[in-house]
Protein backbone atom coordinates (compact mmCIF):
# COMPACT_ATOMS: atom_id res chain seq x y z
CA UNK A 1 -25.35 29.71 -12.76
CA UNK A 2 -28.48 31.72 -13.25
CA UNK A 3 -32.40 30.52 -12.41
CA UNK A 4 -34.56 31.74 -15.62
CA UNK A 5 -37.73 30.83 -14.78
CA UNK A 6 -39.89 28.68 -12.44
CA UNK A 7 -42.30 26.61 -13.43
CA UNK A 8 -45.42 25.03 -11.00
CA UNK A 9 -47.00 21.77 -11.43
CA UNK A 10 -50.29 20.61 -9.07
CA UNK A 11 -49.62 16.98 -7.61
CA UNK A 12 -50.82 14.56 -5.18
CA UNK A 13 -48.95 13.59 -2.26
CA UNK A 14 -48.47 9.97 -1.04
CA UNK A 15 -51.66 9.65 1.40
CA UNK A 16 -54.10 12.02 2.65
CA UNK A 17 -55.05 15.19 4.65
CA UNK A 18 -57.01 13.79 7.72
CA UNK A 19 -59.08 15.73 10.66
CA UNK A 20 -57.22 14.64 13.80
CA UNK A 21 -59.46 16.30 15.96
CA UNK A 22 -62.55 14.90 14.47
CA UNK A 23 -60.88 11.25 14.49
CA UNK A 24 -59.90 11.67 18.11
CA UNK A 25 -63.30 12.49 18.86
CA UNK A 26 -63.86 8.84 17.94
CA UNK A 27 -65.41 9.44 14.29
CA UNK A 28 -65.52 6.03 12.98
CA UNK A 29 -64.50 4.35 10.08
CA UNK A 30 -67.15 3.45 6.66
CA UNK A 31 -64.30 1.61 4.52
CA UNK A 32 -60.91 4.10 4.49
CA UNK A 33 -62.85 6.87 4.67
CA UNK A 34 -64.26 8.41 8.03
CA UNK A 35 -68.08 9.17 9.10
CA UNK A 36 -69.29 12.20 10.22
CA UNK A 37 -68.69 15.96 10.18
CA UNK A 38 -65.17 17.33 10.06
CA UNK A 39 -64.06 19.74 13.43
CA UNK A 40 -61.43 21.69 11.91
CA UNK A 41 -61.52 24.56 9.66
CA UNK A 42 -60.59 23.80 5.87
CA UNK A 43 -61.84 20.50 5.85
CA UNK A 44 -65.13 19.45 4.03
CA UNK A 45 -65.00 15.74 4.76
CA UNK A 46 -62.80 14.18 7.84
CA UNK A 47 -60.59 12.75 5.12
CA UNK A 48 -59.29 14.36 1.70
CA UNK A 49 -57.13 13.62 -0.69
CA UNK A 50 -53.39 15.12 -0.28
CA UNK A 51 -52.37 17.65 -2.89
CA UNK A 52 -48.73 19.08 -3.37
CA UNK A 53 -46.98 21.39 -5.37
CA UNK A 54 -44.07 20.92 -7.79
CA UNK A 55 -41.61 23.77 -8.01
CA UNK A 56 -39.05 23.67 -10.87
CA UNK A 57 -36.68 25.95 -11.51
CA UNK A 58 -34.97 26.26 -14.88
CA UNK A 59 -31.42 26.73 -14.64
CA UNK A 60 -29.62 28.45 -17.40
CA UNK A 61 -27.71 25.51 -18.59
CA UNK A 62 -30.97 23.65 -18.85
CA UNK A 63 -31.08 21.20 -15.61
CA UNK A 64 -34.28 21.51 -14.28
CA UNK A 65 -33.68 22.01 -9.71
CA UNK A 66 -36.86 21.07 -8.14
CA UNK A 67 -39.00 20.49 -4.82
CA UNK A 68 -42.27 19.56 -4.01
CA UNK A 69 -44.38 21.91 -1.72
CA UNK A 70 -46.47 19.56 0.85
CA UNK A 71 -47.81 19.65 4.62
CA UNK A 72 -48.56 16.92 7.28
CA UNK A 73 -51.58 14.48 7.18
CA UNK A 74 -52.38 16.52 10.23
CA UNK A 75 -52.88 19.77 9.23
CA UNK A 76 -54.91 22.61 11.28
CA UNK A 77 -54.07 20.27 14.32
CA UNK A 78 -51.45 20.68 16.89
CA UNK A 79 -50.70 24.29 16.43
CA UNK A 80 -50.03 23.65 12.90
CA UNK A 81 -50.97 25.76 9.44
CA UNK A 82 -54.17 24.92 7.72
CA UNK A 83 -55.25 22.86 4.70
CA UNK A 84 -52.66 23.35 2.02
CA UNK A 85 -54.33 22.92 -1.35
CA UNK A 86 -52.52 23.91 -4.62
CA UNK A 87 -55.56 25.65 -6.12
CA UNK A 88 -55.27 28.11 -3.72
CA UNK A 89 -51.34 28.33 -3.41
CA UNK A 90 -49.90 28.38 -7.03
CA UNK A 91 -50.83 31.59 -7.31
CA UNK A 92 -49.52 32.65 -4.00
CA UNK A 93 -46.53 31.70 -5.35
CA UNK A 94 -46.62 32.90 -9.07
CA UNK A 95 -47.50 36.48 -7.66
CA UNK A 96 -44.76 36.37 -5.03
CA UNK A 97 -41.84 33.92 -5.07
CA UNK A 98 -40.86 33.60 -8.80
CA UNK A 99 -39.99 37.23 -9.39
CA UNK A 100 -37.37 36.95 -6.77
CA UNK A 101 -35.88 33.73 -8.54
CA UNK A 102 -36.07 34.05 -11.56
CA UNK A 103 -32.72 35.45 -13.29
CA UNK A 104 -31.01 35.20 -9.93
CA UNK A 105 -27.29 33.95 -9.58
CA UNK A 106 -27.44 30.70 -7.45
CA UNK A 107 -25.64 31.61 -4.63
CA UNK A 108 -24.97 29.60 -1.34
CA UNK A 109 -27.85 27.29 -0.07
CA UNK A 110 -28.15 29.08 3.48
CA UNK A 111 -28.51 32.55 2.00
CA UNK A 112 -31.09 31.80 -0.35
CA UNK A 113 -32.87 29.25 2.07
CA UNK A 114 -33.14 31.88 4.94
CA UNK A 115 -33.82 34.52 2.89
CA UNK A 116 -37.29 32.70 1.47
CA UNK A 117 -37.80 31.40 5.18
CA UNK A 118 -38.28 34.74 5.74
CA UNK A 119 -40.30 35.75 3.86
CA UNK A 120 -43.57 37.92 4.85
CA UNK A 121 -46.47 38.81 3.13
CA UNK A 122 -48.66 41.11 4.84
CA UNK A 123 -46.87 40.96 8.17
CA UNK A 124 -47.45 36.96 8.11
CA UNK A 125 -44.84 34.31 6.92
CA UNK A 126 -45.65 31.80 3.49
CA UNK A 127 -47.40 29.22 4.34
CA UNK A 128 -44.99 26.53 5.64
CA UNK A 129 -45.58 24.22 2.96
CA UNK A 130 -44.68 27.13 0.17
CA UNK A 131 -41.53 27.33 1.95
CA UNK A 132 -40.72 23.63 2.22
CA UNK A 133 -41.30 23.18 -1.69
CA UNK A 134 -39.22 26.18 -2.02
CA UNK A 135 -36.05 25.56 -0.33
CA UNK A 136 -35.88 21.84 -1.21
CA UNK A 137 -36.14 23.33 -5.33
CA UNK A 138 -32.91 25.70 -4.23
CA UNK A 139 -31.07 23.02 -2.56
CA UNK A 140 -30.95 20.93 -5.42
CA UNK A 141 -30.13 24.02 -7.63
CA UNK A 142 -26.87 25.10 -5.66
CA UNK A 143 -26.20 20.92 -5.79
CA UNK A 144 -26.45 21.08 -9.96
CA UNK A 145 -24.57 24.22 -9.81
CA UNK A 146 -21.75 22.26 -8.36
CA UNK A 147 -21.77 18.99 -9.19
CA UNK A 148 -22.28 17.59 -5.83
CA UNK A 149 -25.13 15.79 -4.26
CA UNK A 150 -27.17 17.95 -1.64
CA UNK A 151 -26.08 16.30 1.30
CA UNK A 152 -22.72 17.40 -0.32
CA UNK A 153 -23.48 20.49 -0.05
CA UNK A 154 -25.11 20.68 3.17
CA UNK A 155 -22.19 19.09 4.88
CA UNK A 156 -19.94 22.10 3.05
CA UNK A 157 -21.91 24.75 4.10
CA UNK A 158 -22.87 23.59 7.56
CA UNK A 159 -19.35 22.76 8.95
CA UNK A 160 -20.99 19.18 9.96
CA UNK A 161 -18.15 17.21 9.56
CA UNK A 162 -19.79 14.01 9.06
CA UNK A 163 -18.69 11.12 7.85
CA UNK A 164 -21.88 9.51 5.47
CA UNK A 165 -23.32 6.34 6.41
CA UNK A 166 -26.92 4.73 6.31
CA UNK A 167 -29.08 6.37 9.13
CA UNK A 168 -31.55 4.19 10.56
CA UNK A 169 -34.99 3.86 8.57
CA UNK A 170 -38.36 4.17 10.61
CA UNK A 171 -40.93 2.61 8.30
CA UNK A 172 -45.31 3.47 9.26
CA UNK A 173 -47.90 1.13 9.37
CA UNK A 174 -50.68 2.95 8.75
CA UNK A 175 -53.67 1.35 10.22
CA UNK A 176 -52.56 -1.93 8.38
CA UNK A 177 -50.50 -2.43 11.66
CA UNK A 178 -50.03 -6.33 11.33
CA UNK A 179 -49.40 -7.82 7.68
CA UNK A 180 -47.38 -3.99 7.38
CA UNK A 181 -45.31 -5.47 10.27
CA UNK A 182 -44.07 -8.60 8.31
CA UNK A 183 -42.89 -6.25 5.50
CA UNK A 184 -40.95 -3.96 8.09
CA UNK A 185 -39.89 -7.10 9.00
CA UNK A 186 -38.73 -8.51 5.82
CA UNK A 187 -36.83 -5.31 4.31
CA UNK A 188 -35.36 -5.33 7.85
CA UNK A 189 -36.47 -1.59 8.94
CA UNK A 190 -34.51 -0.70 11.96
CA UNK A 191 -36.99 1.63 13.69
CA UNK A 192 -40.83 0.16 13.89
CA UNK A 193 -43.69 0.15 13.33
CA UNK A 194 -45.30 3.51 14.16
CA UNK A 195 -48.62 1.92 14.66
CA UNK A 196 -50.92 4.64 14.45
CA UNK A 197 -52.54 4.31 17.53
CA UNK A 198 -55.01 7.18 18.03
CA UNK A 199 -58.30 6.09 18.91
CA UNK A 200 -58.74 4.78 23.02
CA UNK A 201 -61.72 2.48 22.25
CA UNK A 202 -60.59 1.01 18.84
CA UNK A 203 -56.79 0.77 19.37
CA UNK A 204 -55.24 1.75 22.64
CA UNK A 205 -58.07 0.17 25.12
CA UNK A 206 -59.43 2.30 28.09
CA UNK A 207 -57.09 0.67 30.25
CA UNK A 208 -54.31 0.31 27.56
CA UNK A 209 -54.92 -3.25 27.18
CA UNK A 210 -54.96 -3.10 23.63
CA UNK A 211 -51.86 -1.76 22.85
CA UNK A 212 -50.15 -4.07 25.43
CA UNK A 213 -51.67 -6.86 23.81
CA UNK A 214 -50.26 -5.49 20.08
CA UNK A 215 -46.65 -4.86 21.70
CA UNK A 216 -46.40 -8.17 22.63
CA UNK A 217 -47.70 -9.38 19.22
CA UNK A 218 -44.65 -7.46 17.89
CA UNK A 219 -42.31 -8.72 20.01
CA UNK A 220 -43.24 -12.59 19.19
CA UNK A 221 -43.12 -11.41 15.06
CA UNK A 222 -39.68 -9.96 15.17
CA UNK A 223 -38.67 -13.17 17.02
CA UNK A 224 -40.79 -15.44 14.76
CA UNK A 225 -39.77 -13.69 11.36
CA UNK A 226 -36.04 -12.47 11.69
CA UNK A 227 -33.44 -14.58 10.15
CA UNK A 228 -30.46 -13.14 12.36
CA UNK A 229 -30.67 -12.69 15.99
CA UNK A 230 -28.18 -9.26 14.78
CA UNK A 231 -31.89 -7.84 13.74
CA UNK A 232 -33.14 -6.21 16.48
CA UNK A 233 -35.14 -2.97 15.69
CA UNK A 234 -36.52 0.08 18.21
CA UNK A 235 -40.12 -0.47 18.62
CA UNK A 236 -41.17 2.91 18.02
CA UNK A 237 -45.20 3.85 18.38
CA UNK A 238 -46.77 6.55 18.23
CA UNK A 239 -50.07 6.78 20.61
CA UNK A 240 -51.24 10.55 19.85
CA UNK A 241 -51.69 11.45 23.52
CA UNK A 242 -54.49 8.91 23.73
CA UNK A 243 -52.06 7.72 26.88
CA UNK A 244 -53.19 10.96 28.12
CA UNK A 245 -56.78 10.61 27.80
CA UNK A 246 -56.83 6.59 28.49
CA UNK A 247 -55.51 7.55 32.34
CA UNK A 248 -56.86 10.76 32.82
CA UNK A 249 -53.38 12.35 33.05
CA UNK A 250 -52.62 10.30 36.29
CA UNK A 251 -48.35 10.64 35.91
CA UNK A 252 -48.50 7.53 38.14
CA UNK A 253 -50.49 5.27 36.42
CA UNK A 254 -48.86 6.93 32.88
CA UNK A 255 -45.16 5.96 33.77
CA UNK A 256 -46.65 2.39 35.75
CA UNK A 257 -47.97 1.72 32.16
CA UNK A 258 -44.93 2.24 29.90
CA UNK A 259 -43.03 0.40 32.53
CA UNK A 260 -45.37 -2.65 31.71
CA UNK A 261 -44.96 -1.69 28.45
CA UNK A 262 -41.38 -1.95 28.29
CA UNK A 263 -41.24 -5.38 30.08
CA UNK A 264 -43.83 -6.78 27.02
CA UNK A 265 -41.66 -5.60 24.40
CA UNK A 266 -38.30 -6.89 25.72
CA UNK A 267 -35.79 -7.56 24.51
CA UNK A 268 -36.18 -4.54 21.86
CA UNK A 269 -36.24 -1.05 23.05
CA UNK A 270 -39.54 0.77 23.29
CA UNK A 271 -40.20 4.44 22.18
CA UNK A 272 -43.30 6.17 22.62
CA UNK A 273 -44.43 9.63 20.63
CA UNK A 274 -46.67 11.77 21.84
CA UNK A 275 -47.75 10.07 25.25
CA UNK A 276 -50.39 13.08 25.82
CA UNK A 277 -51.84 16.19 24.20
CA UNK A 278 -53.08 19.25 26.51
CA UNK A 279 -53.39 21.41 23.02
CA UNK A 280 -50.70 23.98 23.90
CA UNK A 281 -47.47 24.27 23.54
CA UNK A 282 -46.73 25.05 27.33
CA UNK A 283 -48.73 22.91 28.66
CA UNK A 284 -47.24 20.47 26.59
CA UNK A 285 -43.79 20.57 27.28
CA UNK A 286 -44.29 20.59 31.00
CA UNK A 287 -46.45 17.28 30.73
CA UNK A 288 -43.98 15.53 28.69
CA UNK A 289 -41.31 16.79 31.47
CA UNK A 290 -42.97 15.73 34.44
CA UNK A 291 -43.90 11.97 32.46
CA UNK A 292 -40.08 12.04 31.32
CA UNK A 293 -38.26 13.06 34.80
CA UNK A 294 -40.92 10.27 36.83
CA UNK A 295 -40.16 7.24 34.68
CA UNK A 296 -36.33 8.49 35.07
CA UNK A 297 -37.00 8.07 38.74
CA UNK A 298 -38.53 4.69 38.19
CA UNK A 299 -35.84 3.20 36.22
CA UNK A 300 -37.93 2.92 33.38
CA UNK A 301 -36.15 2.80 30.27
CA UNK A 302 -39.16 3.88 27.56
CA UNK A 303 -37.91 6.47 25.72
CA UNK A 304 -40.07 9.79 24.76
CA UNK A 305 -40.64 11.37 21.52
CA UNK A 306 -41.80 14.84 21.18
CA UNK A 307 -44.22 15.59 18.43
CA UNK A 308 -47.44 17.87 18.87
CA UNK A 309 -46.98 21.30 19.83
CA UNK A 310 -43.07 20.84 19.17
CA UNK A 311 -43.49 22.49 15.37
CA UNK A 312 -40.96 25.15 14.59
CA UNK A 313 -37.69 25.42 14.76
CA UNK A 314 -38.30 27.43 17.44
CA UNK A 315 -40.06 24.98 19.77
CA UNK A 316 -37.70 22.64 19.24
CA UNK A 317 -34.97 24.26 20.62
CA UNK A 318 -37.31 25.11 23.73
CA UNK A 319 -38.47 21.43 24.03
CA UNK A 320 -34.22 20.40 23.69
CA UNK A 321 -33.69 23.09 26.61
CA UNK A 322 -36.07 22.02 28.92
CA UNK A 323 -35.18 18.20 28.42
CA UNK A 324 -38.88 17.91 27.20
CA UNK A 325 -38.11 14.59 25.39
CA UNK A 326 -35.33 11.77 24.55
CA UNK A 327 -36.23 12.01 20.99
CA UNK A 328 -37.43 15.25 18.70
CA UNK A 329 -39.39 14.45 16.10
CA UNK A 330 -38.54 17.44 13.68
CA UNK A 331 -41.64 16.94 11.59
CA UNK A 332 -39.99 18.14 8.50
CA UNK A 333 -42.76 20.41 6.56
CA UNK A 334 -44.05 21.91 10.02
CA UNK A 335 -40.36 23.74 9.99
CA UNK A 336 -40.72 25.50 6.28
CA UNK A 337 -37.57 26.07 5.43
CA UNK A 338 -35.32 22.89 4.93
CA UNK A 339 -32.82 24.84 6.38
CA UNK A 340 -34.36 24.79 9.56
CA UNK A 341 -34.48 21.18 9.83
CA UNK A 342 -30.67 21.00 9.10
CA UNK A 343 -29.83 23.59 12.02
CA UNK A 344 -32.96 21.55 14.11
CA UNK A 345 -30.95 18.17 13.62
CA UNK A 346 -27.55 19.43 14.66
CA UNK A 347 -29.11 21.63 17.80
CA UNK A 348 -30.29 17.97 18.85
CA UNK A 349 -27.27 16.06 18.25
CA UNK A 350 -25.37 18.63 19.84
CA UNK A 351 -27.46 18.48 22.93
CA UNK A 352 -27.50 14.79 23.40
CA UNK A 353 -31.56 14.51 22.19
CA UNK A 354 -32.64 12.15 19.92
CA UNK A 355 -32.71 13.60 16.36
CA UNK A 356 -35.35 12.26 14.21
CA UNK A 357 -35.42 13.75 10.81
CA UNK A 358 -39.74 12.69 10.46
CA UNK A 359 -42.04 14.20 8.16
CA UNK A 360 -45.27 12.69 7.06
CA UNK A 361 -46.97 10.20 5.09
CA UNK A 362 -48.64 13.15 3.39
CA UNK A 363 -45.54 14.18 1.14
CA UNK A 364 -44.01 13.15 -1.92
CA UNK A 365 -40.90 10.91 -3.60
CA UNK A 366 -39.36 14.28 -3.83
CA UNK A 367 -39.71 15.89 -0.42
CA UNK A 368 -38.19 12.37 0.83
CA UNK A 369 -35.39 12.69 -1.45
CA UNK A 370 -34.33 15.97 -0.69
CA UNK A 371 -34.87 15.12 3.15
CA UNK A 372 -33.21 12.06 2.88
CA UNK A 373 -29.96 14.07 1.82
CA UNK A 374 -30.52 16.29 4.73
CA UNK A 375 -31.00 13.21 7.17
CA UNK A 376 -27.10 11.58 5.98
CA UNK A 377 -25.36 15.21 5.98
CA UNK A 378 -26.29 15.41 9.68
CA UNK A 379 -26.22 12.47 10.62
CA UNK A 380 -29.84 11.95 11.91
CA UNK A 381 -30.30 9.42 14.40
CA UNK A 382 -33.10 8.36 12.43
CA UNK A 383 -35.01 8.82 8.75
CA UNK A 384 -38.48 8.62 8.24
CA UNK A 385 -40.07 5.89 5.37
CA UNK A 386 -42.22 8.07 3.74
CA UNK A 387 -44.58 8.82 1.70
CA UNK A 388 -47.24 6.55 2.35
CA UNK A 389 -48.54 4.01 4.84
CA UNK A 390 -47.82 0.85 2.29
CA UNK A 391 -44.07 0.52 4.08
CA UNK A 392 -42.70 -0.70 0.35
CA UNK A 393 -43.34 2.31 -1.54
CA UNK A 394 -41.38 4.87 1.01
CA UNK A 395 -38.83 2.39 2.52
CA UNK A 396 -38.07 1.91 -1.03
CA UNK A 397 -37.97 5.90 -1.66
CA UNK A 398 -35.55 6.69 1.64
CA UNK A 399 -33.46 3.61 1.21
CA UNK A 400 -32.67 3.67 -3.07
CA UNK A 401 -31.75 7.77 -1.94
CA UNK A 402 -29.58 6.79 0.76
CA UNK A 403 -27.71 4.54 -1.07
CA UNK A 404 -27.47 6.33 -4.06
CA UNK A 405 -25.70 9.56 -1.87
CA UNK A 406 -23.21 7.00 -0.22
CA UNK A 407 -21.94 5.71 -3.50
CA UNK A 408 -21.75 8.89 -5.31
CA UNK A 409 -19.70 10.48 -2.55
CA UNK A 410 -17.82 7.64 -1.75
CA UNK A 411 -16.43 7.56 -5.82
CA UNK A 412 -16.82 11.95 -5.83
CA UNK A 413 -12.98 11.26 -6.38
CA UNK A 414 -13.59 8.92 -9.17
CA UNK A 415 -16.85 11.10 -10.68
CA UNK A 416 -14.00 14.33 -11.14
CA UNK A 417 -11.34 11.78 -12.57
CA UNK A 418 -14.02 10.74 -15.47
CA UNK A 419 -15.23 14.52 -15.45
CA UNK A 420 -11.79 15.79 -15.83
CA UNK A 421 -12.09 18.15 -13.21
């Protein structure tokens, strides 16, 4: 099966591009947009409207593969690549990625993957977005090319030997962090509810007060709402290191406070992302380390997730080495490649870390397909709800994908009986 020709389509993604420096720096809100003057380069207002692009490739027997090119809500922040507009990158990849697809024999998923992945221009690599969109489009390819789903095919040519099942569905809030629970709730999410918590004054508390009070909130909801005492999801919130600045990186009074923490949310498990943020990667993984190894010494059961600074596939195997974290949080279009985020999920899993297969709320039905595929076929200890910050719209995305893998493999016996194959 040939690709003979690629087309490009501009989109919008599910939510926005937002200036996390200039929000951290307490910019406050004017509706759902943000006052004030934007910190980091690319932006010309503190929040902007997402923008995507849709790569298709045309496959010789008229199935149309594709993947849609995005990057996180946090862009230019955390060590991350800038602004990713799709004014500026069609061409980028008119000029420079088509004429190496187009009329090619699909091969395998890896070679092709890695071989984009790699790409340079000028001594730098594509922008990691350009490679996201890229690899999802030849994923799906290789899948028509065979008649299998992608996880299908990412099992095959991974060795992962998994058996498919439903991984566990972390839905987002957004800053609608109440009546968003009671949906979570409802649709019984099993990892929640993100929470968004990164402002001190406005959500945290300069003591942490605030938080504590919203943990226990949560706590009483689940117990309030659920219909099954079988329900019981992993509080999962992430504070974008405003832990960090609320206690002046005091260790002691850090790990005192997630040991509070824990004994508000009980009985449900407590994880906490991003707990601080010294802005570099080194410094980084040695703070979460020294917070990690102290509330091990404490008997404190909170659980850390690794986010900022932990980017690449390449960090994340540091952060796994060092025992940075309980929990990676492989931020999906950070990596580039999809391939990367398959080999990112297994190096976790193999290493006894947490594998969350994340992302954004800045990406599209189509990037949370693909993903979604990638989640089941190694076996991802847990999926991100995205796009969006409603909790419907991606729950419903993730889940309908899920579900729609399991069957088809389940009956793949069936599918060739019908097919004649």
């Amino acid at each position: 099966m040939k690709i003979v020709d690629v087309l490009l389509s501009a989109g919008r993604t599910g939510f926005f591009f937002d200036d996390q420096r200039a929000i951290k720096k307490g910019a406050p809100h004017d509706g759902f947009v943000y006052i004030g003057e934007p910190v980091t380069e690319g932006f010309k207002t503190i929040r902007m409207a997402g923008e995507s692009i849709s790569v298709m490739l045309i496959l010789e027997d008229g199935q149309v593969a594709y993947g849609d090119c995005a990057a996180v809500q946090y862009s230019g922040a955390g060590g991350r690549d800038p602004l990713f507009l799709a004014e500026e990158f069609i061409p980028v990849i008119e000029k420079y990625i088509s004429p190496k697809l187009i009329g090619r024999e699909i091969t395998t998923f890896k070679d092709m993957a890695e071989e984009i992945d790699s790409m340079e221009i000028d001594g730098k690599r594509l922008h990691t977005a350009i490679r996201y969109g890229v690899t999802q489009a030849i994923l799906d390819a290789v899948a028509k090319a065979k008649g299998l789903t992608m996880a299908e095919v990412i099992r095959e040519e991974y060795n992962t030997g998994v058996e498919f099942k439903k991984i566990p569905i972390f839905t987002q809030s957004g800053d609608d962090r109440y009546i968003n629970v009671d949906k979570m709730i409802l649709k019984g999410a099993d990892v929640l509810p993100h929470g968004l918590i990164n402002n001190v004054k406005e959500k945290l508390g300069e003591k942490g007060e605030l938080l504590m009070e919203y943990v226990a909130w949560l706590r009483d909801r689940i117990l309030k709402l659920r219909t099954t005492e079988v329900y019981n999801p992993v509080l999962h919130i992430d504070v974008y290191g405003t832990i960090g600045i609320a206690f002046n990186m005091d260790y002691e009074r850090m790990a005192n406070y997630l040991g509070e923490l824990e004994k508000v949310a009980h009985p449900f498990k407590l994880r906490i992302e991003g707990p601080m943020d010294v802005e570099n990667r080194e410094g980084q993984l040695e703070a979460l380390k020294k917070l990690r190894n102290l509330l091990k010494q404490k008997g404190i059961g909170v659980e850390i997730v690794a986010d900022e600074w932990c980017n690449t596939w390449e960090d994340i195997k540091l952060f796994v080495d060092e025992g940075a974290a309980d929990m990676i949080q492989i931020k999906t279009p950070d990596l580039g490649g999809i391939n990367n985020v398959a080999e990112a999920i297994l190096y976790c899993k193999k290493h006894g870390v947490g594998a969350y297969c994340g992302g954004t709320c800045n990406e599209t039905d189509r990037s949370a397909q693909v993903l979604t595929n990638i989640a089941i076929a190694c076996d991802a200890d847990q999926c991100l709800a995205k796009p969006g910050m409603g909790v419907d719209e991606g729950f419903m995305i993730v889940y309908n994908e899920m579900q729609r893998v399991l069957t088809l493999s389940k009956n793949r016996e069936r599918i060739n009986k019908a097919l004649n194959k």
